[in-house]
Protein backbone atom coordinates (compact mmCIF):
# COMPACT_ATOMS: atom_id res chain seq x y z
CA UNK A 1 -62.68 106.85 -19.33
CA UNK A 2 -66.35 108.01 -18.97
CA UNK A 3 -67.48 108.80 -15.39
CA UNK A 4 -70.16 105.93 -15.52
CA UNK A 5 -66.49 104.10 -15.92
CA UNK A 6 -65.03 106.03 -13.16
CA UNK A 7 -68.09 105.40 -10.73
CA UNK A 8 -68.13 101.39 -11.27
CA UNK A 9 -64.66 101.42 -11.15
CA UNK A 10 -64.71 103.26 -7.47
CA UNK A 11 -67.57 101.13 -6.39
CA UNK A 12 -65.64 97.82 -7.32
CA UNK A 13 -62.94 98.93 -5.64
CA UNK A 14 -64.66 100.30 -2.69
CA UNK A 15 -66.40 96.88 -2.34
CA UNK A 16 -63.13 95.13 -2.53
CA UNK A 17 -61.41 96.91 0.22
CA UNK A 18 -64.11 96.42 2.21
CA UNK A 19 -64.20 92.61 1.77
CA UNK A 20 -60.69 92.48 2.52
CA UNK A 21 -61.45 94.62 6.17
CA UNK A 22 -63.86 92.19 6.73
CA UNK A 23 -62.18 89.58 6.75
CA UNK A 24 -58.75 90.51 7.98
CA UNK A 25 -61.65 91.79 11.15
CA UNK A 26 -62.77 88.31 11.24
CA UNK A 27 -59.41 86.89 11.18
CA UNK A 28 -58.12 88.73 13.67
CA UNK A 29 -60.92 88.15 15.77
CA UNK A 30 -60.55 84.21 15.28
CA UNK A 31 -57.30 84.74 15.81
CA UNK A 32 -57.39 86.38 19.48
CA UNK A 33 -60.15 84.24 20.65
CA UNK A 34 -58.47 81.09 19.92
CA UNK A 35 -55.65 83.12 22.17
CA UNK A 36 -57.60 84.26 24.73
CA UNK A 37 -60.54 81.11 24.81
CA UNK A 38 -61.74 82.50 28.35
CA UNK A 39 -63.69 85.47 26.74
CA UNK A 40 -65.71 82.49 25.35
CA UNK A 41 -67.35 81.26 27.77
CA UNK A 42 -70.79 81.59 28.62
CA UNK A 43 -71.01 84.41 32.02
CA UNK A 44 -71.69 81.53 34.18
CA UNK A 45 -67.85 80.26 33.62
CA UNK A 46 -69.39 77.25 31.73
CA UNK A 47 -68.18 75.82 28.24
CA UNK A 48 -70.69 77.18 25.60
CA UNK A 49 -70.84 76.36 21.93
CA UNK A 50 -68.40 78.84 20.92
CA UNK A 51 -65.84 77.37 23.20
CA UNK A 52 -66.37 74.18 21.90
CA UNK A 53 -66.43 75.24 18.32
CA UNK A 54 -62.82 76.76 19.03
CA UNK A 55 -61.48 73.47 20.83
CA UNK A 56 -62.39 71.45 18.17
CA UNK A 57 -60.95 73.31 15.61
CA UNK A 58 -57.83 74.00 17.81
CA UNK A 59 -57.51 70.41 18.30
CA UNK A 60 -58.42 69.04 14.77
CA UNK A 61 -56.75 71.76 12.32
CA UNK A 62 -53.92 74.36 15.01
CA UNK A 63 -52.50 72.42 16.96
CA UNK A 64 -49.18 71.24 16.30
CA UNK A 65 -47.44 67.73 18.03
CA UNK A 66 -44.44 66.02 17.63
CA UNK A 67 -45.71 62.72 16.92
CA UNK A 68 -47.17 63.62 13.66
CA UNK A 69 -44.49 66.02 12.04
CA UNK A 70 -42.50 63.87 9.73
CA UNK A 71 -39.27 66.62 10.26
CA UNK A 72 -39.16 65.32 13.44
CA UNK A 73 -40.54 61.89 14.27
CA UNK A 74 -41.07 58.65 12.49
CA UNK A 75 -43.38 55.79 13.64
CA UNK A 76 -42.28 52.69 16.36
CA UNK A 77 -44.83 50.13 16.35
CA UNK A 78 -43.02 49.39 19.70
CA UNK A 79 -43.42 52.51 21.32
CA UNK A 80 -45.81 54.59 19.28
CA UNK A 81 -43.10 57.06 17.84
CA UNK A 82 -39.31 58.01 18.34
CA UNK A 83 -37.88 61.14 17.51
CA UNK A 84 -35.80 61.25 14.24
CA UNK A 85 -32.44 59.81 14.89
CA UNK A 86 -29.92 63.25 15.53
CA UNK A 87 -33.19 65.33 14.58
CA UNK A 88 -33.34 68.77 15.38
CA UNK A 89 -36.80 70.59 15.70
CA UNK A 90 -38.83 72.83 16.53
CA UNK A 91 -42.83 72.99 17.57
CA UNK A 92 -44.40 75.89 17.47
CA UNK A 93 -48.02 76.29 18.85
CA UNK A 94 -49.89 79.02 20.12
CA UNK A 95 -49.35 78.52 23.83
CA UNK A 96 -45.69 77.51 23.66
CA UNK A 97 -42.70 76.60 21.89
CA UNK A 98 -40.19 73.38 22.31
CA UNK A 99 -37.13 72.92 20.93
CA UNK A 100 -36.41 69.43 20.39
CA UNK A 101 -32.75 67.63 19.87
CA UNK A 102 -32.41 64.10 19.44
CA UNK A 103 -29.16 61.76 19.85
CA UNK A 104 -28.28 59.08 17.36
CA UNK A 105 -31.03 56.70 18.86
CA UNK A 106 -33.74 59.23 18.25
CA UNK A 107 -33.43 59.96 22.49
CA UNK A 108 -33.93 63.60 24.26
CA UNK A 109 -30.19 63.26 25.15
CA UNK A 110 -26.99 63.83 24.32
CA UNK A 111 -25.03 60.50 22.18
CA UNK A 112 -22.37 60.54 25.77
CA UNK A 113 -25.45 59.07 27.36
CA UNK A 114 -26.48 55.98 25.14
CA UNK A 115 -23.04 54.30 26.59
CA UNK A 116 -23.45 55.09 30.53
CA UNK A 117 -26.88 56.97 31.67
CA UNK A 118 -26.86 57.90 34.88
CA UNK A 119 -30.86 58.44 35.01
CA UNK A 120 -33.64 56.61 32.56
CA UNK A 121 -37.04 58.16 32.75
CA UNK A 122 -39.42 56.15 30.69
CA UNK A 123 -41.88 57.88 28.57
CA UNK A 124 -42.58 61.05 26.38
């Protein structure tokens, strides 16, 4: 290999790793402000673009629901969604994580329930 070789070939790789820093930097940055969305805001405690920038993309493209994972729910045109009938799941977002179990009827219960509740709470 001739040292013109050698040089390109340290420059190119030079250039690479420092792509890669970049954007594992960036990433990570993202990444923590999407954790820690006070540090956005503007010094006046007020939503600036940045914040909004981040809730969008939070809302639109991170966050994760029940409703719309197929592992755990399926569509009611009745009452929007019900869990998947003896469905076991998990949802994982940044804030939190839920554990979800289902009985037979697709119901945050157990199956002894469906034949004598004692309590019915309507809704999610």
């Amino acid at each position: 290999m001739t040292p013109w070789h050698r040089r390109w070939l340290g420059n190119a790789l030079l250039v690479a790793v420092s792509i890669l820093i970049s954007i594992a930097a960036i990433e990570g940055i993202i990444a923590y402000a999407l954790s820690h969305p006070d540090i956005l805001t503007l010094p006046n405690r007020s939503v600036g673009r940045l914040l909004e920038v981040a809730r969008h993309y939070y809302l639109d493209k991170d966050r994760r629901i029940v409703q719309y994972l197929p592992d755990c729910a399926v569509y009611d045109p009745e009452v929007t969604y019900t869990l998947k009938p003896s469905a076991r799941c998990t949802v994982v977002n940044r804030e939190y994580k839920v554990e979800y179990a289902a009985n037979r009827a697709g119901l945050r219960d157990g199956d002894a329930s469906l034949a004598a509740p004692t309590i019915i709470v309507p809704g999610d």
